[in-house]
Protein backbone atom coordinates (compact mmCIF):
# COMPACT_ATOMS: atom_id res chain seq x y z
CA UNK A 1 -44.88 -78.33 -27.97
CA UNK A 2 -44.80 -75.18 -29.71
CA UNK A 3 -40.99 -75.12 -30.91
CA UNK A 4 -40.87 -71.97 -33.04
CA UNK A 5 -43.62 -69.14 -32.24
CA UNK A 6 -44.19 -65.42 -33.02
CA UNK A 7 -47.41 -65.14 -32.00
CA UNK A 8 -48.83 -62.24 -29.62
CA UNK A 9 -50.47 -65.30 -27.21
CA UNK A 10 -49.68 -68.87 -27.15
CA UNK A 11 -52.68 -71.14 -28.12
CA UNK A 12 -53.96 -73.15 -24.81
CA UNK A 13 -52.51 -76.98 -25.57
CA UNK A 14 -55.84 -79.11 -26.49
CA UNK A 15 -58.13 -76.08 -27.09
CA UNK A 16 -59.00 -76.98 -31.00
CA UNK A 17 -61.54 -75.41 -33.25
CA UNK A 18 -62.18 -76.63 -37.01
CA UNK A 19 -62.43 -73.39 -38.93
CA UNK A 20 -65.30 -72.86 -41.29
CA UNK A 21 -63.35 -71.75 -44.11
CA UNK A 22 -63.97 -71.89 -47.69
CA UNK A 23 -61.08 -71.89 -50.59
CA UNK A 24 -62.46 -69.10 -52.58
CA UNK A 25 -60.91 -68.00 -56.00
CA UNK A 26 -57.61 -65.90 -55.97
CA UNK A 27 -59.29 -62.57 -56.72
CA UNK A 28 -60.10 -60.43 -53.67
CA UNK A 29 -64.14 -59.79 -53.43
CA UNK A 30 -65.18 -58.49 -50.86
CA UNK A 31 -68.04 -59.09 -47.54
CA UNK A 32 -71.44 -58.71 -48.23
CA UNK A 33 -71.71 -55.32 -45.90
CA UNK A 34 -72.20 -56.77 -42.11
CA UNK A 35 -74.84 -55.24 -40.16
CA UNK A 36 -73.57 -56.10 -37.01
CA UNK A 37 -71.83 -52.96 -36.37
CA UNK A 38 -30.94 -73.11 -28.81
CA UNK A 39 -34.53 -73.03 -31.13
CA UNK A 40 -34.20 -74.29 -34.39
CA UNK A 41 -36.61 -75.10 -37.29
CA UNK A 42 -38.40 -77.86 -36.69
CA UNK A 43 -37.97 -80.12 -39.82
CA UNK A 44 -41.26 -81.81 -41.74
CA UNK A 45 -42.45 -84.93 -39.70
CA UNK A 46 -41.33 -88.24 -41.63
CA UNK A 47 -44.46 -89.07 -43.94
CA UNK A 48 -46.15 -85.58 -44.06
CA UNK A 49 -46.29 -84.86 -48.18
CA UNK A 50 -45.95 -80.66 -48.25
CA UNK A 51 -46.43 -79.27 -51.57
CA UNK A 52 -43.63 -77.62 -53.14
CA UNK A 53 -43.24 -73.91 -54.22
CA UNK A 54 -44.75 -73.74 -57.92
CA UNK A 55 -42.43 -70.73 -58.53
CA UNK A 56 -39.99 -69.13 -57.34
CA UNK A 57 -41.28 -65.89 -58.29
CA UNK A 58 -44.27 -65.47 -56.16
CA UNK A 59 -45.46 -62.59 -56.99
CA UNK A 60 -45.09 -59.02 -58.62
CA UNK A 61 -45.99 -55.46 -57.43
CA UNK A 62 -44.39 -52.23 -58.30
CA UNK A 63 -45.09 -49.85 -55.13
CA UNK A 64 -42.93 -46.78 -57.14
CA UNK A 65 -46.06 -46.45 -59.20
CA UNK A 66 -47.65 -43.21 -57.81
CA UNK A 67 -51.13 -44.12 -56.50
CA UNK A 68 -51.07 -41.72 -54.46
CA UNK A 69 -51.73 -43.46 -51.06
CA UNK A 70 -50.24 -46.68 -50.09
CA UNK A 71 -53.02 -48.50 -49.56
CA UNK A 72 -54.12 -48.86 -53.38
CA UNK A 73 -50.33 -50.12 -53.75
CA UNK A 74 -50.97 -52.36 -51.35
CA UNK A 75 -53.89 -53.86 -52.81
CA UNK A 76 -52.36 -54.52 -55.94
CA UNK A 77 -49.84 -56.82 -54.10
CA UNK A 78 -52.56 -59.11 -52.63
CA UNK A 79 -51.54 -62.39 -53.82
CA UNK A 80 -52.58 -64.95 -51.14
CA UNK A 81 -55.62 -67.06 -52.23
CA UNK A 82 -59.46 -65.58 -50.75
CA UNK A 83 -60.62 -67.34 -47.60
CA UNK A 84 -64.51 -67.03 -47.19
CA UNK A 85 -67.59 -68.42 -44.73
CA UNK A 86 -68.48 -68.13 -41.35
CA UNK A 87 -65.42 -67.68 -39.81
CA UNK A 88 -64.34 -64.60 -41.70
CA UNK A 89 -67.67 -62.91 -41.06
CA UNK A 90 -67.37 -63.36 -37.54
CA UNK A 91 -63.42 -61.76 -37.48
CA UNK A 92 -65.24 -59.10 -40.09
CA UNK A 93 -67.72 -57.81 -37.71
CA UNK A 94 -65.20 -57.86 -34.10
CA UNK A 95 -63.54 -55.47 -36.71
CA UNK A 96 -66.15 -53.33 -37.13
CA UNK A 97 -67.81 -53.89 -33.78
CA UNK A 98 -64.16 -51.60 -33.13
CA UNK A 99 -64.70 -49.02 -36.04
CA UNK A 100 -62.73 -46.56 -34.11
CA UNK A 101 -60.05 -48.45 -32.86
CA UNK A 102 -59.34 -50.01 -36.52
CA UNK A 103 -58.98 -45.97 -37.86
CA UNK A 104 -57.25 -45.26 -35.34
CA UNK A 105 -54.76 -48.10 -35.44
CA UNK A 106 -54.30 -48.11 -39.46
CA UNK A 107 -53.33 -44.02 -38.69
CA UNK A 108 -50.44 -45.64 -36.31
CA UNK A 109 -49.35 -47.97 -38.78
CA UNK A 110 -47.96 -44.70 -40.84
CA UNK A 111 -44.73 -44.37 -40.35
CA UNK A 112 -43.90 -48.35 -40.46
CA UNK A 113 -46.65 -49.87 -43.75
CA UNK A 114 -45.12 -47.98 -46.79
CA UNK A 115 -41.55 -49.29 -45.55
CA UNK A 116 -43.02 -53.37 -45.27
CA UNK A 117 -44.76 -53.02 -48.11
CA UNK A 118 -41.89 -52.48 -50.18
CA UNK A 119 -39.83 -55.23 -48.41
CA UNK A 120 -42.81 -57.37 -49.49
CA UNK A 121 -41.93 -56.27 -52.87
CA UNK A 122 -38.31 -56.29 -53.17
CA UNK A 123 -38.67 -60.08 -52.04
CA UNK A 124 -41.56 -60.59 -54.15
CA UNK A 125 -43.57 -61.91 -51.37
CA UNK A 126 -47.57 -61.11 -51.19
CA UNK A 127 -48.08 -57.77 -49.72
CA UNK A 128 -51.16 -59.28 -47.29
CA UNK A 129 -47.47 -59.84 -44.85
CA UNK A 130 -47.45 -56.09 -44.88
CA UNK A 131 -50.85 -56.41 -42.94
CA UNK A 132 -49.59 -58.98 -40.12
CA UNK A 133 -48.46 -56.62 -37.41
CA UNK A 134 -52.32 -55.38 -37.47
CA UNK A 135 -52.81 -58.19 -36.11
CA UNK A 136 -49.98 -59.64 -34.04
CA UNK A 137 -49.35 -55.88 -32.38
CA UNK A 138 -51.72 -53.11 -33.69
CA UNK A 139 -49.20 -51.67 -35.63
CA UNK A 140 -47.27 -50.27 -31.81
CA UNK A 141 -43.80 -51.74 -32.08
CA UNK A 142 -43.55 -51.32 -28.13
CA UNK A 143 -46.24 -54.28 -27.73
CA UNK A 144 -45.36 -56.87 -25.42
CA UNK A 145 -47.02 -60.58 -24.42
CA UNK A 146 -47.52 -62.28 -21.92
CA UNK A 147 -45.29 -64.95 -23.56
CA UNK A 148 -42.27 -61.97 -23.89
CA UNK A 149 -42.98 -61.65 -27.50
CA UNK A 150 -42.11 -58.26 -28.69
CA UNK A 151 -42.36 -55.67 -31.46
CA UNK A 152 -44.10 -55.12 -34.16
CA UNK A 153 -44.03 -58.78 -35.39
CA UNK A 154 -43.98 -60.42 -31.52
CA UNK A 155 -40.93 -62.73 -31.61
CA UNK A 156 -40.28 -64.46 -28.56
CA UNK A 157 -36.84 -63.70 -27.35
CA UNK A 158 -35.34 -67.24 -28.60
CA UNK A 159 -37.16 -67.05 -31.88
CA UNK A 160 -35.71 -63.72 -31.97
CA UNK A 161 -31.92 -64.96 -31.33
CA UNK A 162 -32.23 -67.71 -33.95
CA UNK A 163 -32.92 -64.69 -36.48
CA UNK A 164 -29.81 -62.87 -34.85
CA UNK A 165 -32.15 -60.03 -33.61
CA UNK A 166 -30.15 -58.23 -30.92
CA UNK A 167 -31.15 -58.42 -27.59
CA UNK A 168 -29.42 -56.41 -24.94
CA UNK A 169 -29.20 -53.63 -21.99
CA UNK A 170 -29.24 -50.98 -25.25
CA UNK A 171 -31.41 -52.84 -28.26
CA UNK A 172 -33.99 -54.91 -28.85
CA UNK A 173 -34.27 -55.59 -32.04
CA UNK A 174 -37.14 -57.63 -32.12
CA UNK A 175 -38.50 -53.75 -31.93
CA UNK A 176 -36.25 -52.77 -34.67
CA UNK A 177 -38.38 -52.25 -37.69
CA UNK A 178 -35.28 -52.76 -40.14
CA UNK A 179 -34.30 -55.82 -38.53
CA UNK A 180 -37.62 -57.10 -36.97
CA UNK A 181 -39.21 -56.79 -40.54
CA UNK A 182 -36.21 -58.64 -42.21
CA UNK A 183 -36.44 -61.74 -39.77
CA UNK A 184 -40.17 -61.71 -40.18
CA UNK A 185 -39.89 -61.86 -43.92
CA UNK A 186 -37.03 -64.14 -43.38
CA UNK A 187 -39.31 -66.53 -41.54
CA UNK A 188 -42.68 -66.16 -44.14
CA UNK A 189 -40.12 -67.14 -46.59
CA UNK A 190 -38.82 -70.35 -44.92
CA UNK A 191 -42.29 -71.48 -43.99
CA UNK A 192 -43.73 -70.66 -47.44
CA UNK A 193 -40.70 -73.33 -49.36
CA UNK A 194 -41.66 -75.81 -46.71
CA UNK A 195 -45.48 -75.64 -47.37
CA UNK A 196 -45.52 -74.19 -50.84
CA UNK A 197 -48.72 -72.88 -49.42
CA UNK A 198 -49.46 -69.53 -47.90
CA UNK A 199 -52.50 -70.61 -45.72
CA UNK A 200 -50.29 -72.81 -44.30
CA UNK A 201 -47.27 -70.46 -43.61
CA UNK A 202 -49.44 -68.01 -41.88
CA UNK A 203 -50.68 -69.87 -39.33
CA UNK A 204 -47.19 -72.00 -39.17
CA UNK A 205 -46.36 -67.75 -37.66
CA UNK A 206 -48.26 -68.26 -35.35
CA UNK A 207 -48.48 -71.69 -33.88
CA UNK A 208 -45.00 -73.15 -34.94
CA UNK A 209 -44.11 -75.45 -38.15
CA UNK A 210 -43.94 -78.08 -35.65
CA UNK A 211 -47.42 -77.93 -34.60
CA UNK A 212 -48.79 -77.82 -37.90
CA UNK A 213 -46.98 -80.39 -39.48
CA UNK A 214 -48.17 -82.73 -36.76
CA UNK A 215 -51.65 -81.48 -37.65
CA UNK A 216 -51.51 -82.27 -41.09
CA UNK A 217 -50.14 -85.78 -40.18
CA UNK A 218 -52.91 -86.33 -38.60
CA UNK A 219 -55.28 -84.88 -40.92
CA UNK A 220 -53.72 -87.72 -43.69
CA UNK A 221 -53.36 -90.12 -41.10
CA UNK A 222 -57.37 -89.83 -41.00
CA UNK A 223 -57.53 -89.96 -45.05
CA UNK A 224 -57.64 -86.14 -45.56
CA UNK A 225 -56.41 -83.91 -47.66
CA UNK A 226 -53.77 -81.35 -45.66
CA UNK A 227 -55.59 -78.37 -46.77
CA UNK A 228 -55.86 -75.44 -44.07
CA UNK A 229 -60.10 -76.08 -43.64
CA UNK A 230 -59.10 -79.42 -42.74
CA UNK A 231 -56.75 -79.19 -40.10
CA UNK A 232 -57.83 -79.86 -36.29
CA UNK A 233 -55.98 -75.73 -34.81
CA UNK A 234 -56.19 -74.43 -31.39
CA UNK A 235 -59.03 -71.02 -31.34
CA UNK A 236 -56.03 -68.71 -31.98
CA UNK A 237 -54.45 -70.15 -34.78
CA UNK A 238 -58.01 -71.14 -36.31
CA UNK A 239 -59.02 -67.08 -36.55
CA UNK A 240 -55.51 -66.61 -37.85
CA UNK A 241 -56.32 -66.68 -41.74
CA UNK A 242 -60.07 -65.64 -41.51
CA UNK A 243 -58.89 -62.65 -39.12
CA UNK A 244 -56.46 -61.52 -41.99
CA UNK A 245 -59.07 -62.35 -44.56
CA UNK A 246 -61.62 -59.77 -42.98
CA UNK A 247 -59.07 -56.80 -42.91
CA UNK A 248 -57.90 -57.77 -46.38
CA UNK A 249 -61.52 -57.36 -47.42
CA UNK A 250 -61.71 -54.02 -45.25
CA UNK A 251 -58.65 -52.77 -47.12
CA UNK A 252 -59.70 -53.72 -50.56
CA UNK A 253 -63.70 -52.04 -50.10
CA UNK A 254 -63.51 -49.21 -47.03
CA UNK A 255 -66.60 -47.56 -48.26
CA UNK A 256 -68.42 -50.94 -48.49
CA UNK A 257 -67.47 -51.44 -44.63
CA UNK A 258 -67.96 -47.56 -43.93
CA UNK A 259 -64.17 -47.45 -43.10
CA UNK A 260 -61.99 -44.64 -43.57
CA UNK A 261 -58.68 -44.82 -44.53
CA UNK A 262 -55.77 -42.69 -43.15
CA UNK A 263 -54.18 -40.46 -46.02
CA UNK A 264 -51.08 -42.49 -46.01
CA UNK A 265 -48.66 -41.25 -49.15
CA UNK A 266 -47.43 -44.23 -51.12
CA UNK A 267 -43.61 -42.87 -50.72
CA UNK A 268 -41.17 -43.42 -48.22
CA UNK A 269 -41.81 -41.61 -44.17
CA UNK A 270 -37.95 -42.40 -43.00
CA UNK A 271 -34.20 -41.97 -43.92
CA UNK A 272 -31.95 -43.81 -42.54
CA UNK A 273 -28.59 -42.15 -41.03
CA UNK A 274 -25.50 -43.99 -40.50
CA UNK A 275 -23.21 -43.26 -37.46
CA UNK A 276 -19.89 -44.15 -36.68
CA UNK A 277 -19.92 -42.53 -32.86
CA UNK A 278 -21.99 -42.54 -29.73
CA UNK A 279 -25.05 -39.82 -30.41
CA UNK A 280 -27.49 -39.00 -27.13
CA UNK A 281 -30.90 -38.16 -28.70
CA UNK A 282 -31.52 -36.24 -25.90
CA UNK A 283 -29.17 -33.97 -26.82
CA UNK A 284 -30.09 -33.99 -31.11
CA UNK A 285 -33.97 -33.27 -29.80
CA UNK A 286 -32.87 -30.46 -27.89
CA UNK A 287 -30.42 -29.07 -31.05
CA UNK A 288 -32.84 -29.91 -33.62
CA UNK A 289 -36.12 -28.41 -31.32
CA UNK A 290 -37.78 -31.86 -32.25
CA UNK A 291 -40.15 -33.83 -29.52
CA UNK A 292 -37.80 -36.87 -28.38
CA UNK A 293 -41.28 -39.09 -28.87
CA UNK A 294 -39.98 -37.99 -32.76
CA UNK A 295 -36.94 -40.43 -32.35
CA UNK A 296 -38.52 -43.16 -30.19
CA UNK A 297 -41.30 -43.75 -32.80
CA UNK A 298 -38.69 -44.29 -35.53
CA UNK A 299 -36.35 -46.29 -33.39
CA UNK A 300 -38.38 -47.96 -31.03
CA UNK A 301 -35.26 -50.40 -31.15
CA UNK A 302 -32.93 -48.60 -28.70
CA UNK A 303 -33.78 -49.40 -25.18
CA UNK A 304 -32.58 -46.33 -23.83
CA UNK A 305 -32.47 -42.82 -25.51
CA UNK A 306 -28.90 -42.96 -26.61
CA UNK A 307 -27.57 -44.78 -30.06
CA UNK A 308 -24.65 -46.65 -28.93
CA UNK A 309 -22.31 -47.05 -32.06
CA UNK A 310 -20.83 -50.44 -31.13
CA UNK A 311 -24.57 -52.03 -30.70
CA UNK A 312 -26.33 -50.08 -33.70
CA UNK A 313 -24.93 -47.57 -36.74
CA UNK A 314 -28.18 -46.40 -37.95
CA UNK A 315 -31.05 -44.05 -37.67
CA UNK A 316 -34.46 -43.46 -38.68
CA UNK A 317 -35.63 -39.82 -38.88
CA UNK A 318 -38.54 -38.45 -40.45
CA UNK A 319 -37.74 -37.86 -44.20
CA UNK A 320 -38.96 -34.11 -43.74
CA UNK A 321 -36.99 -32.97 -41.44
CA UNK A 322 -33.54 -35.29 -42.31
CA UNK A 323 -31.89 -32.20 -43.46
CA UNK A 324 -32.30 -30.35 -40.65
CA UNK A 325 -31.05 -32.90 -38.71
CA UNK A 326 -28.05 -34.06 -40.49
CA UNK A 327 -27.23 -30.45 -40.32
CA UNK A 328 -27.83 -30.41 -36.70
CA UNK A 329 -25.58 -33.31 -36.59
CA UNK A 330 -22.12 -31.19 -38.16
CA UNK A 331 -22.21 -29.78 -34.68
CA UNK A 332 -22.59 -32.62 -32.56
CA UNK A 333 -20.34 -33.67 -30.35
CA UNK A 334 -20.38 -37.00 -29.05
CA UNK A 335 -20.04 -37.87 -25.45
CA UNK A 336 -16.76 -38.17 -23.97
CA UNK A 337 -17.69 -40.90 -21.83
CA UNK A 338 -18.83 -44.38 -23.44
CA UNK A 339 -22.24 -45.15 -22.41
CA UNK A 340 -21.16 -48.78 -22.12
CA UNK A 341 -19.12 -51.75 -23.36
CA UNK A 342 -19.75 -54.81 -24.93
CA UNK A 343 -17.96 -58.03 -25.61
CA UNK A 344 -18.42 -60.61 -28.35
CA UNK A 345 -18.92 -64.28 -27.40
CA UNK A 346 -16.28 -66.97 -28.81
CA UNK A 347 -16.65 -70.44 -28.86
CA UNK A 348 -16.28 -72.17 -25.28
CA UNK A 349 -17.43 -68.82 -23.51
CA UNK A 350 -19.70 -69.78 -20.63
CA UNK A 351 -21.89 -66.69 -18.63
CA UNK A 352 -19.82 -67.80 -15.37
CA UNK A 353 -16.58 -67.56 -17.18
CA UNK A 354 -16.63 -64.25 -19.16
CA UNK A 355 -18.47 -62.76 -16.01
CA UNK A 356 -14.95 -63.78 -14.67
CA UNK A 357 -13.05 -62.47 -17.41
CA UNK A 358 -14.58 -59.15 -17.24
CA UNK A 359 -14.05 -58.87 -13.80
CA UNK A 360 -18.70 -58.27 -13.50
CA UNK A 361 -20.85 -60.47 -11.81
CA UNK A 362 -22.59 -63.29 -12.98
CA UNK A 363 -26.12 -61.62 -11.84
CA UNK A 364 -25.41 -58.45 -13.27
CA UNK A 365 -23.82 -59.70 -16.45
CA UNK A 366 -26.86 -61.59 -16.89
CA UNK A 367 -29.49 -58.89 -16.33
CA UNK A 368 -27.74 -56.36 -18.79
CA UNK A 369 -28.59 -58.44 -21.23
CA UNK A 370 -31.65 -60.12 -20.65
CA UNK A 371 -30.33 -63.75 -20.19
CA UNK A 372 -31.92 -66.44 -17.93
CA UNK A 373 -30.22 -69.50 -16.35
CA UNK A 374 -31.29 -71.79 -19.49
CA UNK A 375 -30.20 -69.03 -21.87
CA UNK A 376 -27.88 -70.39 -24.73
CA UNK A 377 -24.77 -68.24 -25.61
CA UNK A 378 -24.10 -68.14 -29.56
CA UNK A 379 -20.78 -67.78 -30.59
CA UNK A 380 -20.69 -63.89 -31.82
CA UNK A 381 -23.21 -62.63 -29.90
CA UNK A 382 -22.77 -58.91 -28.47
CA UNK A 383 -23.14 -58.86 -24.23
CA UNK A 384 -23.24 -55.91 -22.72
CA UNK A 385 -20.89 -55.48 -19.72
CA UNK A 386 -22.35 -53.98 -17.47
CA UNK A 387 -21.18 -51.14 -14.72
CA UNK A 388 -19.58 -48.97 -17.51
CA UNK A 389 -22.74 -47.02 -17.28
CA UNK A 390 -25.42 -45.84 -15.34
CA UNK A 391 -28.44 -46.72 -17.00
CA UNK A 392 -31.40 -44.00 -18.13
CA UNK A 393 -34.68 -44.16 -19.94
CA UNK A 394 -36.75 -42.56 -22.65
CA UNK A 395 -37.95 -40.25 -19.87
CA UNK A 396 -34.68 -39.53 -18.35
């Protein structure tokens, strides 16, 4: 069972596929050109050795040194160990095979990379993470599974709670990229102390610790050495590493691969604005004569197009036009009416009895904020009550 998951699909339960992967040395070399155009943790099964961390400094980039485009920055942060063989030519050519779709998504990635990246950094955490919502959403914070994983990193929503990523009638912060990137990084950084390995971590992302720890009992159990190339993984989890491999490769030689890289400047896209009051960004677009898409992209958070000060303080705006907009802002007035209400869970609450409290009912207290009959309340977790507000949309 597949305790903790981020994954954009769940692996099929007894679909397995031995990767063929080989260690290669630490430096990134790149392809030959192809031609072919209540969760918790789960804790280390008893009797599974992991290795430790051999540092705690993992590694050290300085993105503030001006090369110009992020991506160069980005390559200088590549610190997880080279992957070659079979598999990553295969996951290098379905790359290819989609020349225009890979352009087109590393232009989307924009406005989010330059921000990761320097998370990465701050952390000192190998900046190949920057590259995982390439492949766990295309870079479009608004993906969604099958499995309800969302955002830009695809946390399920109970994966998402146990990182205290908001999830309500007004936010989702699993589509946050603040707070979605912090749990992410959170998570890379738990799995990578378990493991001491990063091979391991990343596909621990996406199949769960659980799963993989069983699979490298099993792999000693059978006298081997718990090395990713020797661990029986579902097909998913199996492309996971080679998959990342191949863009790594793409990233560090896009002439080789007859890729072009998006001008992306290695300096920050966003600013981030704090509010202590209710702001309608229907009502800043129209004020500051900016496209409400503008907001969205920045915030993809907020489920509806109004920042609700008692669910979220802060936000994003393109860097070049903050000014304007913080100017815009000294006239604003903020909406009379509260666009909702919320209430904080304390210990003993049950759905049936705040519904109760608040006078709501169950159904609709439930619906406002996404919770299911086997949902687990948290003690301080922010409901929405709903009926305080009618609700509206992006379009609306």
């Amino acid at each position: 069972m597949v305790l903790f998951s981020c994954g954009c699909t769940t692996a099929q339960e007894g679909v397995s596929a031995t990767p063929n992967i080989e260690q290669a040395p630490a430096t990134t070399a790149a392809l030959e050109p192809t031609r072919e155009v209540e969760v918790q943790p789960a804790p280390p099964i008893e009797g599974v050795e992991l290795k430790a961390p051999a540092s705690s400094k993992l590694v050290s980039v300085d993105l503030t040194r001006d090369d110009g485009e992020v991506w160069g920055a980005i390559r200088r942060g590549f610190a997880i160990p080279d992957v070659n063989g079979a598999a990553v030519k295969s996951q290098t050519n379905i790359w290819l095979r989609h020349r225009g779709s890979l352009e087109a998504m590393l232009q989307d990635s924009e406005p989010y990379i330059y921000y990761i990246a320097k998370e990465c950094e701050k952390r000192s955490l190998p900046t190949e993470l920057a590259l995982i919502p390439f492949i766990e959403s295309k870079f479009n914070p608004h993906a969604r599974s099958s499995s309800s994983a969302a955002g830009l990193w695809q946390f399920i929503p109970s994966t998402g709670q146990h990182f205290k990523l908001k999830q309500n009638e007004w936010v989702d912060e699993r589509r946050d990229l603040v707070a979605s990137t912090r749990a992410a990084l959170d998570y890379f950084t738990y799995l990578y102390e378990m493991y001491g390995d990063w091979q391991l971590a990343l596909i621990s992302f996406n199949w769960g610790e659980g799963s993989v720890a069983k699979a490298i009992q099993k792999a000693q159990d059978a006298g081997r050495e718990p090395i990713l190339r020797n661990l029986d993984l579902p097909a998913e989890t199996a492309a996971y590493v080679p998959k990342l491999q191949a863009l790594k490769n793409i990233i560090s030689a896009p002439k080789q691969y007859r890729v072009s890289l998006p001008d992306v400047p290695n300096a920050p896209y966003f600013v981030a604005i704090k509010r202590k009051s209710d702001l309608d960004l229907r009502e800043l677009a129209k004020m500051t004569g900016l496209k409400l898409e503008e907001f969205r992209q920045l915030n993809p958070g907020l489920k509806q197009p109004v920042l609700v000060a008692s669910q979220s303080q802060t936000l994003l705006v393109p860097i070049d036009k903050a000014d304007e907009i913080k100017s815009s802002l000294k006239n604003y007035k903020p909406p009379t009416r509260k666009p909702g209400r919320s209430y904080k869970v304390r210990k003993g609450d049950t759905i049936g009895g705040i519904a109760h409290k608040l006078k709501v009912s169950v159904h609709s207290l439930m619906a406002a904020n996404g919770l299911k009959t086997h949902s687990v309340l948290h003690v301080g977790m922010d409901l929405t009550v709903p009926g305080s507000a009618s609700r509206t949309d992006w379009n609306g």
